[in-house]
Protein backbone atom coordinates (compact mmCIF):
# COMPACT_ATOMS: atom_id res chain seq x y z
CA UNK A 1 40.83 -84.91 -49.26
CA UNK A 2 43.38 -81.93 -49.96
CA UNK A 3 46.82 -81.43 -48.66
CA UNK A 4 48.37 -78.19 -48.23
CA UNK A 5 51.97 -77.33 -47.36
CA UNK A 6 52.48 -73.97 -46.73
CA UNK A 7 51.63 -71.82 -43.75
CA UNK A 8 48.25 -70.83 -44.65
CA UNK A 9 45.01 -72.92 -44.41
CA UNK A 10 42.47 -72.66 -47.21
CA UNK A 11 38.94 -73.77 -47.72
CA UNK A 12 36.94 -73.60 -43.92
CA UNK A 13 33.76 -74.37 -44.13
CA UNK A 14 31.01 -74.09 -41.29
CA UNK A 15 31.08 -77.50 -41.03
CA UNK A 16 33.84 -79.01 -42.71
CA UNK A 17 34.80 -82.76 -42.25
CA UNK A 18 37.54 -82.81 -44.56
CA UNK A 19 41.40 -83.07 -43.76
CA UNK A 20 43.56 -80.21 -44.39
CA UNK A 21 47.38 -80.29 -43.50
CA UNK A 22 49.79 -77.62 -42.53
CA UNK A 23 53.48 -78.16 -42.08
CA UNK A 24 55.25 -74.91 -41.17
CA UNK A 25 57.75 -73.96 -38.71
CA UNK A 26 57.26 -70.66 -38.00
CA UNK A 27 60.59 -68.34 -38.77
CA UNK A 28 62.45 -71.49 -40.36
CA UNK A 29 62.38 -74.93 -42.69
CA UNK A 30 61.47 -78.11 -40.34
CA UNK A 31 64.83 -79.84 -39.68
CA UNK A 32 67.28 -80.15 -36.94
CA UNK A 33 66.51 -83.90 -34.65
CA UNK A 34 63.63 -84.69 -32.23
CA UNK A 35 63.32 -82.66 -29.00
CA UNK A 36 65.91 -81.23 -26.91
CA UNK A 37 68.11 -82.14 -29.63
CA UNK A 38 70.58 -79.70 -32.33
CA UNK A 39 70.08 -76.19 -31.32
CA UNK A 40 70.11 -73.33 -34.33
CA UNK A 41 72.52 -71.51 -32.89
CA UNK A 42 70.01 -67.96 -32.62
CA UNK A 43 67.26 -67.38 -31.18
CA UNK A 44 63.51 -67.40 -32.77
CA UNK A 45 62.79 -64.66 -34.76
CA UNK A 46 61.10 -61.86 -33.13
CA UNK A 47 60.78 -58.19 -33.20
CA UNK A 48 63.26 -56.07 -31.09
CA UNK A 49 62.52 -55.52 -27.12
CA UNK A 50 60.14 -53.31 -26.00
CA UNK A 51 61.91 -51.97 -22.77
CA UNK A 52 65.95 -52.24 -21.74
CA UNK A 53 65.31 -54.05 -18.73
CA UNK A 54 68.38 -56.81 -18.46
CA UNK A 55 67.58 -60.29 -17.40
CA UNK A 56 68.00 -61.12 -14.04
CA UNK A 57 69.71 -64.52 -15.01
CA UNK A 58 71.34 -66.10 -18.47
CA UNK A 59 68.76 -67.86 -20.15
CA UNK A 60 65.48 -66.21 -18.92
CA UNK A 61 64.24 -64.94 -22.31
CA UNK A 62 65.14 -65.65 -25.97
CA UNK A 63 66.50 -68.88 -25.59
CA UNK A 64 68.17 -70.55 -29.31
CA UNK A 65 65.55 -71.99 -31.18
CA UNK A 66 65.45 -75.52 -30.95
CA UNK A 67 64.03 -77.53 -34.09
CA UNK A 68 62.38 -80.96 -33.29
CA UNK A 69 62.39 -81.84 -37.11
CA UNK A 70 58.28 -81.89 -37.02
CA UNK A 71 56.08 -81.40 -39.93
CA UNK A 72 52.66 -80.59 -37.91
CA UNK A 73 49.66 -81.65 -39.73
CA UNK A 74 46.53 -80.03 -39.38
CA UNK A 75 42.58 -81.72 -39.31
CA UNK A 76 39.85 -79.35 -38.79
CA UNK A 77 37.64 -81.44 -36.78
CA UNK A 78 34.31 -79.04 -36.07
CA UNK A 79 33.67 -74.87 -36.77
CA UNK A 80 31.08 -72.84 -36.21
CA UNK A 81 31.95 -72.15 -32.24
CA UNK A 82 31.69 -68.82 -30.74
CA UNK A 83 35.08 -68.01 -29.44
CA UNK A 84 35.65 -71.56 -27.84
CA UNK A 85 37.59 -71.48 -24.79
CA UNK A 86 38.58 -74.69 -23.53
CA UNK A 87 38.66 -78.53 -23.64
CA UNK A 88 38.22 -81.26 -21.55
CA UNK A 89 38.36 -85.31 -22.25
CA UNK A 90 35.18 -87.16 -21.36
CA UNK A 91 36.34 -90.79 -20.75
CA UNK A 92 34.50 -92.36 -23.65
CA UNK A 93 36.96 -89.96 -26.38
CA UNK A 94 34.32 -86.91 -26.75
CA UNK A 95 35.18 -83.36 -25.46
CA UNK A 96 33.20 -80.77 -23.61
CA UNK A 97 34.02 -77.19 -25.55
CA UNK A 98 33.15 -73.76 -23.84
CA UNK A 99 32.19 -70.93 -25.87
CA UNK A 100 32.84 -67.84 -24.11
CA UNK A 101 29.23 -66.20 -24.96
CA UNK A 102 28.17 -69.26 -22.17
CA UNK A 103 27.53 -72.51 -23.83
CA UNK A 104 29.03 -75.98 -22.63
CA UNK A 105 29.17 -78.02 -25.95
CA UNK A 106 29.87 -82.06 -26.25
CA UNK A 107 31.78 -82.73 -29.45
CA UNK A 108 32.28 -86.12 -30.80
CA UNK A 109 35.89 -87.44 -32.48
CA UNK A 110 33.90 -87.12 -35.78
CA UNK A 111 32.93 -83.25 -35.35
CA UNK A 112 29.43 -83.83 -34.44
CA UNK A 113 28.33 -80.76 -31.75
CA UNK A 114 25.71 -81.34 -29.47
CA UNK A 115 23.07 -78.30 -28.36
CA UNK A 116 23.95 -76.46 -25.47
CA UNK A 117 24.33 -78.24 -22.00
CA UNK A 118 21.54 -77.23 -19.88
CA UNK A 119 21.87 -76.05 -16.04
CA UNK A 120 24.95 -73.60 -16.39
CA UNK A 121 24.22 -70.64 -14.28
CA UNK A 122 24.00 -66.85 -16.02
CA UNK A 123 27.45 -65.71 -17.24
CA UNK A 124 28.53 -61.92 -17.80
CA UNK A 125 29.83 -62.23 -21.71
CA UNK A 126 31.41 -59.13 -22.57
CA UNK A 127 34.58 -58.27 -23.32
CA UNK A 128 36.96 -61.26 -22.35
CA UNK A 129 34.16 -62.59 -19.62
CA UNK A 130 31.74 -65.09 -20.40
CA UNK A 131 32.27 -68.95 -19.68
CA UNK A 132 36.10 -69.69 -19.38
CA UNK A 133 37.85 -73.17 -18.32
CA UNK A 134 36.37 -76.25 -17.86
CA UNK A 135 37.85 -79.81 -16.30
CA UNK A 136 36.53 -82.77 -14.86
CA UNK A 137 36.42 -83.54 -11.19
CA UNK A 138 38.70 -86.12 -9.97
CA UNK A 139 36.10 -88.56 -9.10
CA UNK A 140 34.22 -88.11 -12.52
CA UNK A 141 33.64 -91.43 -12.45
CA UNK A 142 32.14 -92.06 -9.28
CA UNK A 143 30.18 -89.20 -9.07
CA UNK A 144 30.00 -87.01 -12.80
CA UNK A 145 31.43 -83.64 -11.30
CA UNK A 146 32.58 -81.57 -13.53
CA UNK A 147 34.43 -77.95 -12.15
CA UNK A 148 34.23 -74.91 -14.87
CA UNK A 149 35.02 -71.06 -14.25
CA UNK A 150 32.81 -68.29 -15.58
CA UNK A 151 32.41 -64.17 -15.76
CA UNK A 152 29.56 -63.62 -13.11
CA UNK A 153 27.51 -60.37 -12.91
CA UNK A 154 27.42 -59.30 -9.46
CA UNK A 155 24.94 -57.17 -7.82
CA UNK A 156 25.62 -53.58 -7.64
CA UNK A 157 26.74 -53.55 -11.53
CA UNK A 158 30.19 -55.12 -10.73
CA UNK A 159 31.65 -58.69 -11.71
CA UNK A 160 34.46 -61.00 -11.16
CA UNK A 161 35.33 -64.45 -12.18
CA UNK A 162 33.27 -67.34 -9.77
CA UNK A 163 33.82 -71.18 -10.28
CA UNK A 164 30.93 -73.75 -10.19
CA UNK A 165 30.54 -77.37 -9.63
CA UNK A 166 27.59 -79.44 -11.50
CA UNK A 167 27.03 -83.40 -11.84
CA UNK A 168 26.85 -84.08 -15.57
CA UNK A 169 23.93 -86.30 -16.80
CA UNK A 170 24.25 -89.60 -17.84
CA UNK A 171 23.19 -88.56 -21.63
CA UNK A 172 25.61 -85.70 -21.25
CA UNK A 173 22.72 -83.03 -21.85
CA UNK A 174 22.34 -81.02 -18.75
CA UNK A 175 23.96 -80.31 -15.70
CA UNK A 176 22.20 -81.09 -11.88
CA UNK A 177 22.75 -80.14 -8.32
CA UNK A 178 24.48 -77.20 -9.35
CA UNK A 179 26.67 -75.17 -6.70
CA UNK A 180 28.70 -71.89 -6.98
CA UNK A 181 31.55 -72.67 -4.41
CA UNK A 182 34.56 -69.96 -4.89
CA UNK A 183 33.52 -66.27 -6.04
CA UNK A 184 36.46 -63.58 -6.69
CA UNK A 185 36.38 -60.47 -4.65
CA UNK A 186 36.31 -57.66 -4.34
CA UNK A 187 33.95 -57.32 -7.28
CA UNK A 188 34.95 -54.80 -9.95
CA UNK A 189 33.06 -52.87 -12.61
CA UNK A 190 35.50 -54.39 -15.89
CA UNK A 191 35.09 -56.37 -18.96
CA UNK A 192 38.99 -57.69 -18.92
CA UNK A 193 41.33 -60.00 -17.30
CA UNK A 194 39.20 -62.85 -15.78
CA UNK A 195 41.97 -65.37 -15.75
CA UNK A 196 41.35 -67.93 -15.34
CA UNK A 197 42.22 -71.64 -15.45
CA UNK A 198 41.31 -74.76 -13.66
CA UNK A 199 43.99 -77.08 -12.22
CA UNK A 200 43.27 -80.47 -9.95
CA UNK A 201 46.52 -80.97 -8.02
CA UNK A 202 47.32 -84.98 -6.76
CA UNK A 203 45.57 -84.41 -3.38
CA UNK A 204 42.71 -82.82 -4.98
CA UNK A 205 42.96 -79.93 -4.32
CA UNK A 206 41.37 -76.86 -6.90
CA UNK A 207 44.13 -74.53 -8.25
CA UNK A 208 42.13 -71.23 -10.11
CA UNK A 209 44.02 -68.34 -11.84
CA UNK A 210 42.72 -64.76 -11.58
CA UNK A 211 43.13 -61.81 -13.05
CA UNK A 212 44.14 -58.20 -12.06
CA UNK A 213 40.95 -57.35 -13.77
CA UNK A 214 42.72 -54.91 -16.26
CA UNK A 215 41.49 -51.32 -15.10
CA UNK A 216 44.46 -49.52 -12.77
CA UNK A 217 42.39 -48.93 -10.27
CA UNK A 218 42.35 -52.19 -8.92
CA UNK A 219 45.95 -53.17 -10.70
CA UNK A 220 47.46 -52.21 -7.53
CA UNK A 221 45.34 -55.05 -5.24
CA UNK A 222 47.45 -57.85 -7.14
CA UNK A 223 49.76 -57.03 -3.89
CA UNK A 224 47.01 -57.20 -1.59
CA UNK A 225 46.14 -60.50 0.43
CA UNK A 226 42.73 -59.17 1.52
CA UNK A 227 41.42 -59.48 -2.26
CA UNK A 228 41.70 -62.36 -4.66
CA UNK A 229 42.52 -59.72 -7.74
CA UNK A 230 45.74 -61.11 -9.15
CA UNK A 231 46.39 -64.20 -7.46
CA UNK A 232 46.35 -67.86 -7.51
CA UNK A 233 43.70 -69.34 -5.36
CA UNK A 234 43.64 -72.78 -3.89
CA UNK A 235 40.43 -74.71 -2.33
CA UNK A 236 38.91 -77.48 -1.71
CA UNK A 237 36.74 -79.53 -4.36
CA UNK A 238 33.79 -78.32 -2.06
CA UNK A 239 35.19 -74.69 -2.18
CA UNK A 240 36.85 -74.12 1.34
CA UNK A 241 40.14 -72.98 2.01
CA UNK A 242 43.13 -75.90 2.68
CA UNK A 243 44.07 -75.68 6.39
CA UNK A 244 47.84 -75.41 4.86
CA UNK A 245 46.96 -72.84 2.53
CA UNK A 246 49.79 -70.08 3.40
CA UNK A 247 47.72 -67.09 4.44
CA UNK A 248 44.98 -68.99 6.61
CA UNK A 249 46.38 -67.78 9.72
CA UNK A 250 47.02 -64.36 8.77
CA UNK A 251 44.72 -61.28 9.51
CA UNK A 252 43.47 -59.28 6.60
CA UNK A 253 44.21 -62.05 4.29
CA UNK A 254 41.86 -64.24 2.15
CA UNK A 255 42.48 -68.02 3.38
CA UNK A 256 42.14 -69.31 -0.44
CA UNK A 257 45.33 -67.02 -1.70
CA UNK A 258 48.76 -69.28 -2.70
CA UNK A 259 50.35 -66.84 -4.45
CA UNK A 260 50.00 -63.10 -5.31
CA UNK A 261 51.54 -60.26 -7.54
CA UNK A 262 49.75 -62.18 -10.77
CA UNK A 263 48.50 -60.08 -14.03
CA UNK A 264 46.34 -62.25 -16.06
CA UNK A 265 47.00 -66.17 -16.20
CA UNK A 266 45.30 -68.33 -18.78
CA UNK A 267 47.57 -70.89 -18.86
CA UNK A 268 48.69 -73.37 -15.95
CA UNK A 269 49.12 -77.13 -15.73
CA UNK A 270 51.03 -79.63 -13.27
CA UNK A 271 54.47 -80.77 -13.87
CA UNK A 272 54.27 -84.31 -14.93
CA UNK A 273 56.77 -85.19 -12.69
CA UNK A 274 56.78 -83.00 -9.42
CA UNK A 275 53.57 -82.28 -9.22
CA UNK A 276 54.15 -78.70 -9.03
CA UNK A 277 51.67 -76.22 -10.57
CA UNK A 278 53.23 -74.09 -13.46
CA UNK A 279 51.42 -71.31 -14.96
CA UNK A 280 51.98 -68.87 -17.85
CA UNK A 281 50.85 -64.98 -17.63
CA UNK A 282 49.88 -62.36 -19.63
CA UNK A 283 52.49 -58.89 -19.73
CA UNK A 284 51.29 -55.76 -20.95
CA UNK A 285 53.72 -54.51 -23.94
CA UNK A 286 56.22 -57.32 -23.14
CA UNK A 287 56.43 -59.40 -19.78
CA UNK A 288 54.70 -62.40 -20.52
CA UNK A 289 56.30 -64.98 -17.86
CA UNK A 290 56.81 -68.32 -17.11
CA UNK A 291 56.18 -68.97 -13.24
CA UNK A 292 56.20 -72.26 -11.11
CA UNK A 293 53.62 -70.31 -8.06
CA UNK A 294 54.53 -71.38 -4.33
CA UNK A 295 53.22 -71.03 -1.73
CA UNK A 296 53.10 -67.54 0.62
CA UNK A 297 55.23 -66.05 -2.85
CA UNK A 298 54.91 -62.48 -4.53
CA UNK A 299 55.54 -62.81 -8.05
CA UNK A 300 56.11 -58.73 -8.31
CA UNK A 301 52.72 -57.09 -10.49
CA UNK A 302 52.89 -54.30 -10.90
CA UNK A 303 55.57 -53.47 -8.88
CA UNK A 304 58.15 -55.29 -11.15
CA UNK A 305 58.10 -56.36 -14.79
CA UNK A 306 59.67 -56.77 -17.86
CA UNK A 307 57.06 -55.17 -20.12
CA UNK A 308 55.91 -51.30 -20.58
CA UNK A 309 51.91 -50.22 -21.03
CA UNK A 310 50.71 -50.27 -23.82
CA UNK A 311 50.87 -46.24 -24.78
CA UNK A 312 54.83 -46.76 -24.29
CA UNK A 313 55.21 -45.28 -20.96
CA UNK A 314 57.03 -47.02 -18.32
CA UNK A 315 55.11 -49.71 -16.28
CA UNK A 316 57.73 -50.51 -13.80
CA UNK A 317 60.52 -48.97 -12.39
CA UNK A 318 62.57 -51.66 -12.15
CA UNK A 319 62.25 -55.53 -13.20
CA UNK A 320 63.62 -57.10 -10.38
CA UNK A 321 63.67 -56.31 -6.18
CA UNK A 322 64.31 -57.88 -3.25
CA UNK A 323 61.97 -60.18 -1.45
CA UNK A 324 59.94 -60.60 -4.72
CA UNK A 325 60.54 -63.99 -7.28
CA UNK A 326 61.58 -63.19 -10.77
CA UNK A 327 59.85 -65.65 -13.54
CA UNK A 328 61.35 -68.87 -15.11
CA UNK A 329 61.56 -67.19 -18.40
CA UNK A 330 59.68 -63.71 -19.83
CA UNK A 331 59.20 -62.91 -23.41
CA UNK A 332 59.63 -59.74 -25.40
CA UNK A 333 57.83 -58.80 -27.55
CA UNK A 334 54.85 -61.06 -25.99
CA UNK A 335 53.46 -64.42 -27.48
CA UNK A 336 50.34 -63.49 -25.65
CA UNK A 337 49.83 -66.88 -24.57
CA UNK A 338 46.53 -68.61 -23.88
CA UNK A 339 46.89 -71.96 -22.01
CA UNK A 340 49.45 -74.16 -21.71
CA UNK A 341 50.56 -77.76 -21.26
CA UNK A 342 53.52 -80.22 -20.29
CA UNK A 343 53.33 -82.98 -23.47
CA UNK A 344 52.99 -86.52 -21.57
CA UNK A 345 52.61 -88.52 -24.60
CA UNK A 346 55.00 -90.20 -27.39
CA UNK A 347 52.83 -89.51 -30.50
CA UNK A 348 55.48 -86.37 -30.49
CA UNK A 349 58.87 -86.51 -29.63
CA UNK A 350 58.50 -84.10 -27.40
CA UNK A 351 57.66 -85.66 -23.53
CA UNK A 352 58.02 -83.78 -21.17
CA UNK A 353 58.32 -80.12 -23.01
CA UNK A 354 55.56 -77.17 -22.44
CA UNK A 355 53.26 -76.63 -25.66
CA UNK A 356 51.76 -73.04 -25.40
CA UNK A 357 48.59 -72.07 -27.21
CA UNK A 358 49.76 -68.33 -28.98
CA UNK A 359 47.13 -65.80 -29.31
CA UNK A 360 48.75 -62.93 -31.17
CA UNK A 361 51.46 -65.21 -32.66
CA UNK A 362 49.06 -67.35 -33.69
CA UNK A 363 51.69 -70.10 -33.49
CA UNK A 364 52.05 -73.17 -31.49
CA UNK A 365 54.73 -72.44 -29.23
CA UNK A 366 57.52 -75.47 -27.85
CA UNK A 367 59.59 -74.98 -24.83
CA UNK A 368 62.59 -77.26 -23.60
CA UNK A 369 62.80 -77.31 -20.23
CA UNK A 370 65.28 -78.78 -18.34
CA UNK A 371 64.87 -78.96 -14.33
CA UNK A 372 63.19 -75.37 -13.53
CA UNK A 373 65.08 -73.88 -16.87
CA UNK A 374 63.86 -73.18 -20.57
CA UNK A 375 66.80 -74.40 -22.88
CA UNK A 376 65.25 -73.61 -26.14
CA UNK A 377 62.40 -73.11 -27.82
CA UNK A 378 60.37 -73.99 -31.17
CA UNK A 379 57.20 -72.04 -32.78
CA UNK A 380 55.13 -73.84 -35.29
CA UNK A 381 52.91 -71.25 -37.61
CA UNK A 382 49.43 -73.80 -37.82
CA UNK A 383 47.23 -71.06 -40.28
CA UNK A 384 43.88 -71.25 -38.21
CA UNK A 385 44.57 -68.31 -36.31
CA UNK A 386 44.82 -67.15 -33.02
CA UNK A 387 45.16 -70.09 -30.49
CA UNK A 388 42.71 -70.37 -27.13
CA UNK A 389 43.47 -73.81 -25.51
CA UNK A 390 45.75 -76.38 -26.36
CA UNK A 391 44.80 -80.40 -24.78
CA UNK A 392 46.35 -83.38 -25.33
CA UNK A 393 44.41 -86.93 -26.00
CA UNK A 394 44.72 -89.89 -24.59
CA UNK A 395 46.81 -91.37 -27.93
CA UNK A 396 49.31 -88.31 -27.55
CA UNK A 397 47.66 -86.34 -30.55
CA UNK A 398 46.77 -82.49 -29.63
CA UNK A 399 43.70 -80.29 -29.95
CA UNK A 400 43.63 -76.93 -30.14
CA UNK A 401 40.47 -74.31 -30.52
CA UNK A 402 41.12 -70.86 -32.19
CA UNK A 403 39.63 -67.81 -30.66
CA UNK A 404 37.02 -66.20 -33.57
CA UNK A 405 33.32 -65.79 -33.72
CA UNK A 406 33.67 -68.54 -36.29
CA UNK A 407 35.95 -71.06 -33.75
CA UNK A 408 37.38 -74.41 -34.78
CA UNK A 409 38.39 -77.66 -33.06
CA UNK A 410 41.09 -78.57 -35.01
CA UNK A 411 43.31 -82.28 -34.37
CA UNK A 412 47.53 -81.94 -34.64
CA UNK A 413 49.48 -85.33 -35.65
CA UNK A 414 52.64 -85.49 -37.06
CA UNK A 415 54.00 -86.26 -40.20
CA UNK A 416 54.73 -89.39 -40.42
């Protein structure tokens, strides 16, 4: 067994079983009290703005630093995972893993990874397609549904992101009565922006994130409710559209829409206590946001923003307009944030705050939130690299996988 303090994990192996710990706060020394507690007095550090656009309200981007007092300790739990995508609980403790080249593994508490679940339909893996979220249905146990989203090749030599619905075998090896039930149009010719995550509201009902599909061709369709390219879709577990789904009654509008004017969300998750679906977005150079998505809403790309493209010109011409919502918070530079989720356990002081998986920060990033506000926020530098998906299990400990043709499942627990 070896312990490591610093910000830097050493000695991966393919396999390794052995516990490594990390305990770094990224940008400052671990102190301070337990959530929502002493502020810093600054904000994290960051690099300067990329665009002069002002905030539309006090508070909606680099809020102080808040520091919990946690020492984060680190237990590689399996490797050897080809870019690894998400995580979802199976009642008896194991996980199911996707690997975005289009395997469904099972992976035991112990590390142990099973072959590759049969019965998954063909996925397009290039670029940032391939097999993306997965989640159980919300009668798993009655019926061993399980819901995951995917790149699918189209014919005609286009793609877009489709979501499928299979009945997991008893031994946990293949999938049956497989169905496609939701399919993204238009289809589009791209390797980028998929989305896309998976999100079971309290009536059952199937919230799916989509992308803008990254090309500027088809950037501009975000704002239009005939196509499903940047928006937030909500069906039925079977597929069909709600009958109070906002744009069901509208001509020239897809029935599944909820809200529109997305980029690229691969983050969302219900608000442990209203239920509402939150959901955190991609920005080009700057303007990642922060959004609660309701119903009938435009939430502005590419019309508005608070980021530029990436070659430096300007994106938007303004970051805020009439008619259109502005986000709960934006960051800038970005954190380029994977998924996300509200902490519901006590293993971490922390109930009730959003834990974001960072991809370019490669940090574990800590929001306070109070009501529909971000009060402060905390960034913990882990040393496995870029973070895909961050999941919480049932004893409050977290799991995150990191996004690398050699990927690791890797088990967070505080210090004690």
């Amino acid at each position: 067994m070896r312990f490591v303090f610093h910000s830097r994990i050493e000695g991966f192996g393919s396999h390794m079983r052995s516990l490594v710990f990390a305990a770094t706060l990224v940008f400052a020394a671990c102190g301070g009290t337990p959530s929502n507690g002493q502020q810093s007095g600054g904000e994290v550090r960051q690099g300067p703005p990329n665009t002069s656009f002002t905030p539309a309200v006090a508070g909606q981007t680099r809020a102080p630093e808040v520091r919990s007092g946690v020492t984060i300790v680190t237990e590689e739990i399996a490797s050897g995972l080809n870019h690894p995508w998400a995580i979802a609980f199976l009642p008896d403790g194991r996980m199911l893993v996707t690997e975005r080249a289009g395997r469904l593994r099972v992976i035991t508490r112990e590390g142990n990874i099973s072959a590759p679940v049969q019965g998954l339909p063909e996925v397009f893996a290039q670029g940032q397609g391939g097999l993306l979220d997965v989640v159980l249905g919300p009668t798993f146990a009655t019926d061993r549904l399980i819901y995951w989203s995917y790149a699918e090749a189209r014919d005609g030599g286009g793609n877009g992101t489709s979501v499928a619905r299979g009945r997991l075998s008893e031994d946990a090896s293949r999938l049956e009565n497989v169905q496609v039930i939701f399919q993204q149009m238009p289809s589009w010719d791209s390797r980028g922006h998929f989305g896309s995550r998976l999100v079971f509201d309290r009536e059952g009902h199937l919230y799916v994130t989509l992308g803008d599909r990254q090309r500027p061709e088809p950037r501009p369709l975000a704002q239009d409710l005939s196509t499903h390219i940047g928006k937030v879709v909500r069906i039925n577990a079977d597929g069909s559209a709600p009958a109070d789904n906002p744009f069901v009654r509208r001509a020239n509008a897809r029935a599944e829409n909820w809200s529109y004017g997305h980029r690229n969300i691969q983050g969302a998750d219900l608000h442990p206590d209203t239920g509402a679906l939150w959901t955190i977005e991609h920005g080009p150079r700057g303007g990642d946001e922060l959004n609660i998505p309701q119903a009938g809403r435009n939430y502005g790309w590419p019309v508005i923003g608070y980021g530029e493209d990436y070659n430096g010109q300007a994106m938007h011409q303004a970051s805020q307009r009439e008619g259109i919502e502005q986000p709960v918070y934006y960051w800038d530079p970005v954190i380029a944030p994977g998924d996300m989720d509200f902490y519901r356990g006590s293993l971490f002081p922390w109930r009730g705050d959003i834990l974001i998986a960072g991809l370019d920060t490669e940090a574990l990033v800590r929001l306070d939130v109070e009501d529909e506000r971000v009060t402060g926020e905390e960034r913990f530098a882990l040393g496995v690299g870029r973070i895909r998906d961050v999941a919480e299990s049932e004893d409050g400990a977290l799991w995150v996988v990191t996004d690398e043709d050699n990927g690791r499942l890797v088990r967070l627990t505080p210090r004690r």
